[in-house]
Protein backbone atom coordinates (compact mmCIF):
# COMPACT_ATOMS: atom_id res chain seq x y z
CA UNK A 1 13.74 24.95 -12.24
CA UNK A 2 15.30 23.12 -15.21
CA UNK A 3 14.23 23.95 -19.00
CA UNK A 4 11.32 21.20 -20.41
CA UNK A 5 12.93 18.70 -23.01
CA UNK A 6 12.33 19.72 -26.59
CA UNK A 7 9.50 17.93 -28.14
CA UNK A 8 10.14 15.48 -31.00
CA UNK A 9 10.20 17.15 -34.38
CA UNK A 10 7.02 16.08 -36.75
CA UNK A 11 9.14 14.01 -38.90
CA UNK A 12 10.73 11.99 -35.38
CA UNK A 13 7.03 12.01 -34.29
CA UNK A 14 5.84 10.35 -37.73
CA UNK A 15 9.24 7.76 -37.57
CA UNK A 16 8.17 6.45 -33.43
CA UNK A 17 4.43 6.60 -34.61
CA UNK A 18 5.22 4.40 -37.62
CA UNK A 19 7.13 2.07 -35.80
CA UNK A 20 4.83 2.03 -33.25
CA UNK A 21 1.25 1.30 -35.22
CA UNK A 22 3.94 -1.54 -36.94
CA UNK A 23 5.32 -3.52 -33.85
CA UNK A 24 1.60 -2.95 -32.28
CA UNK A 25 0.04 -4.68 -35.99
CA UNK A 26 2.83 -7.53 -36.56
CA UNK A 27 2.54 -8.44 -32.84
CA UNK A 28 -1.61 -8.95 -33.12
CA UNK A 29 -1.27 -10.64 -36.28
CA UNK A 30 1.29 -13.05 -35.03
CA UNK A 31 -0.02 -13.67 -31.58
CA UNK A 32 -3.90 -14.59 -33.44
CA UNK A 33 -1.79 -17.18 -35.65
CA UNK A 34 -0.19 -18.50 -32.54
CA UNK A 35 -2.97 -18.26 -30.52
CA UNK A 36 -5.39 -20.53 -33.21
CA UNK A 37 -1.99 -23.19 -34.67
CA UNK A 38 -0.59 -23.37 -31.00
CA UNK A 39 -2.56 -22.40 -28.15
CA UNK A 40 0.33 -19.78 -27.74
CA UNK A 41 0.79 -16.30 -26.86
CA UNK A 42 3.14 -14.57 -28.26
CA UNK A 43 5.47 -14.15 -25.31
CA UNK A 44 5.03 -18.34 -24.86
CA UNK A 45 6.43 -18.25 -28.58
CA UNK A 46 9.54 -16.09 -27.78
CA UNK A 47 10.09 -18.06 -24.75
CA UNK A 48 10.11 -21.63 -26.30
CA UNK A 49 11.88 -20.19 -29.78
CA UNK A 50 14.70 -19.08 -27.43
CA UNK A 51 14.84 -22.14 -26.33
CA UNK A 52 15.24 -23.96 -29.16
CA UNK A 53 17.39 -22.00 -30.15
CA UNK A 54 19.21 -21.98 -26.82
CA UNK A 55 23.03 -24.24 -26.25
CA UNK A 56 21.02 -27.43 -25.02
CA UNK A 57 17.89 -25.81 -24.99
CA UNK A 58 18.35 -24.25 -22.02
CA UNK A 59 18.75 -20.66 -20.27
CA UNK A 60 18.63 -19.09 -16.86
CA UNK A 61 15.47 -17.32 -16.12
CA UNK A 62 16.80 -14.05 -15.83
CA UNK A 63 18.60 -14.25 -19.71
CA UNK A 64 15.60 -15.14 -21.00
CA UNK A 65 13.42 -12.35 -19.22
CA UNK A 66 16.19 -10.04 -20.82
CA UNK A 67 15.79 -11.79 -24.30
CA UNK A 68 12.13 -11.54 -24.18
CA UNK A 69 12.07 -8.04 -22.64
CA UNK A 70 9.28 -9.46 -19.85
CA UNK A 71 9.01 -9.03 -16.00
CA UNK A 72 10.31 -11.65 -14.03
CA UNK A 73 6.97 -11.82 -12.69
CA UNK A 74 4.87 -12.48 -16.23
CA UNK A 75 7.66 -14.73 -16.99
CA UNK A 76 7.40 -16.62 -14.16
CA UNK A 77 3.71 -16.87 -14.64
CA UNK A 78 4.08 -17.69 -18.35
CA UNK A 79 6.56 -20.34 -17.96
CA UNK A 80 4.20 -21.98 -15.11
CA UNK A 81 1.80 -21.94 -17.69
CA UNK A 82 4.23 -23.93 -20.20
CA UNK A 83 5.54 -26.29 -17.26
CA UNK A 84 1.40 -27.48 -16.94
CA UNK A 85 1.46 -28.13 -21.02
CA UNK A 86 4.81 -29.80 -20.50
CA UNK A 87 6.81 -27.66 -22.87
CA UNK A 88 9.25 -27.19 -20.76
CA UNK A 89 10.57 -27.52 -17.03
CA UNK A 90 12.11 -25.81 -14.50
CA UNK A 91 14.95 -26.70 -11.93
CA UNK A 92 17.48 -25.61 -9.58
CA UNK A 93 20.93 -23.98 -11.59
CA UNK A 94 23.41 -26.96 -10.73
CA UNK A 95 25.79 -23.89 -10.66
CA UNK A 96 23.92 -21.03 -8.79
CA UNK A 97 21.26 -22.15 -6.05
CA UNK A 98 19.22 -18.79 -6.83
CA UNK A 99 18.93 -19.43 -10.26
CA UNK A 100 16.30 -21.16 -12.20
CA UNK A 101 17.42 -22.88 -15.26
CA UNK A 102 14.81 -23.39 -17.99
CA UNK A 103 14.76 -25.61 -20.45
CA UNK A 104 12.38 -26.78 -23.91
CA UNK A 105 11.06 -30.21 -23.70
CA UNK A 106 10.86 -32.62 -27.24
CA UNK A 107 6.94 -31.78 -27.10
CA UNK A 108 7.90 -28.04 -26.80
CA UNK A 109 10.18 -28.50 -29.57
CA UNK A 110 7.79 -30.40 -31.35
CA UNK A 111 5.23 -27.27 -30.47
CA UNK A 112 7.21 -24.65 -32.05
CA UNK A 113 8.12 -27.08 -35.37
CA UNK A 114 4.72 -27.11 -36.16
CA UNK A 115 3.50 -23.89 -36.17
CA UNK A 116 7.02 -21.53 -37.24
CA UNK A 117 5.89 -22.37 -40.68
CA UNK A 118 2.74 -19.96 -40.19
CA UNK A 119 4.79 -17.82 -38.04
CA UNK A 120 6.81 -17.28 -40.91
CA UNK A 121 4.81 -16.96 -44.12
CA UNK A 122 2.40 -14.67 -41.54
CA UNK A 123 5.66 -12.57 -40.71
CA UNK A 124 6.95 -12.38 -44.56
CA UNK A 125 3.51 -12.04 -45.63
CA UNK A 126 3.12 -8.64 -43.76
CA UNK A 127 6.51 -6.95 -42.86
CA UNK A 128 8.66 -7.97 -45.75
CA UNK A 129 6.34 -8.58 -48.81
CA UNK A 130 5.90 -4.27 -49.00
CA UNK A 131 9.95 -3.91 -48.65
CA UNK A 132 12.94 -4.30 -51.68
CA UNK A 133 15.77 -5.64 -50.60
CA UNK A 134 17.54 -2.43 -50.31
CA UNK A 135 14.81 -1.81 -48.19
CA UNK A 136 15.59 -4.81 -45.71
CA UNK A 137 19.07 -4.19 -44.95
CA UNK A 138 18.61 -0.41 -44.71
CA UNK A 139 16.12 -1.39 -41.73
CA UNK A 140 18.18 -4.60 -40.60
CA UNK A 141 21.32 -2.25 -40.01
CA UNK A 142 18.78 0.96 -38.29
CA UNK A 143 16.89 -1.39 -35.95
CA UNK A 144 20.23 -3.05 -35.19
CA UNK A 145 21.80 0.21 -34.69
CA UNK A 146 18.91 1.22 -32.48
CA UNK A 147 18.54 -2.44 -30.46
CA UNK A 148 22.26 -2.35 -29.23
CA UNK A 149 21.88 1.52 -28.30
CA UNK A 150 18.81 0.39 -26.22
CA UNK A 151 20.40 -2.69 -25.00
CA UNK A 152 23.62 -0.64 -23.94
CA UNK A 153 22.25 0.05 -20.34
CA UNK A 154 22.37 -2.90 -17.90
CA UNK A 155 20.17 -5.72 -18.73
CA UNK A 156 16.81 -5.49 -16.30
CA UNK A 157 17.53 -8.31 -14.63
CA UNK A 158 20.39 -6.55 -12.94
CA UNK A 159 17.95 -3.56 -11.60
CA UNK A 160 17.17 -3.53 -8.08
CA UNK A 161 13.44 -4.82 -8.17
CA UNK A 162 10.80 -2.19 -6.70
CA UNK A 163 10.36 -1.79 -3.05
CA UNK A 164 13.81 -3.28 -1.98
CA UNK A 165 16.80 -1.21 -1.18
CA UNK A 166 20.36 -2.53 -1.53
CA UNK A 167 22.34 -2.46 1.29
CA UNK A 168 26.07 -2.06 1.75
């Protein structure tokens, strides 16, 4: 039998806790302004700010399940939901038959215009008024740090999905 992991020391324990009770508050706050300015969730938000932001304003499905770290599953679902408001559509990859090609709309566009304004001050207002600037890049270069040691591992999109085996 193998030895149990060591537990996380108390000062590791208050850092993930922290960041944590953080993510969990920013991501409330932001998804109640989206919710009320935009009739968005917050994943809807990171899917059509991708997009914007996207070479055409497009991406395959599966890059921007990766980007928005969501099941192909809940993204298919939430991007159904934003094909009915006609924020975006969906079609056939003209290069790859098996892949879905996504891609922002002008009233998507027009969508996320009007309410990154409140998604902004609302963001500034409660992770970066408290910080120096000091304080920013410290955290800019340690969650960058931390994001591309997380991100190292293959992408999820390239994970055998549950229940099916690969053969050969």
């Amino acid at each position: 039998m193998s030895e149990p992991a060591a537990g996380l020391n108390s000062e590791q324990l208050g850092a993930y806790f922290a960041l944590i009770e953080v993510g969990s508050l920013l991501q409330y706050a932001v998804d109640e302004h989206l919710r009320a300015d935009g009739d968005l969730s917050y994943v809807q938000f990171q899917i059509l700010a991708r997009l914007v932001d996207a070479p055409d304003g497009r991406l395959r499905m599966t890059d921007l399940a990766d980007g928005v770290v969501y099941s192909r599953s809940g993204l298919t679902y939430q991007a159904g939901l934003l094909d009915k408001r006609g924020l975006i559509t969906r079609a056939p990859s003209a290069d790859d038959e098996r892949s879905v090609m996504v891609t922002v709309t002008g009233a998507g566009r027009e969508l996320v215009a009007r309410v990154l304004p409140g998604h902004v001050e609302r963001v500034r207002e409660l992770l970066f008024a408290s910080m120096t600037e000091a304080d920013l890049a410290g955290l800019g270069s340690i969650l960058g740090r931390v994001r591309d040691h997380m991100r190292a591992v293959p992408p999820r999109s390239a994970k055998p999905r549950a229940g099916r085996k690969r053969t050969g």
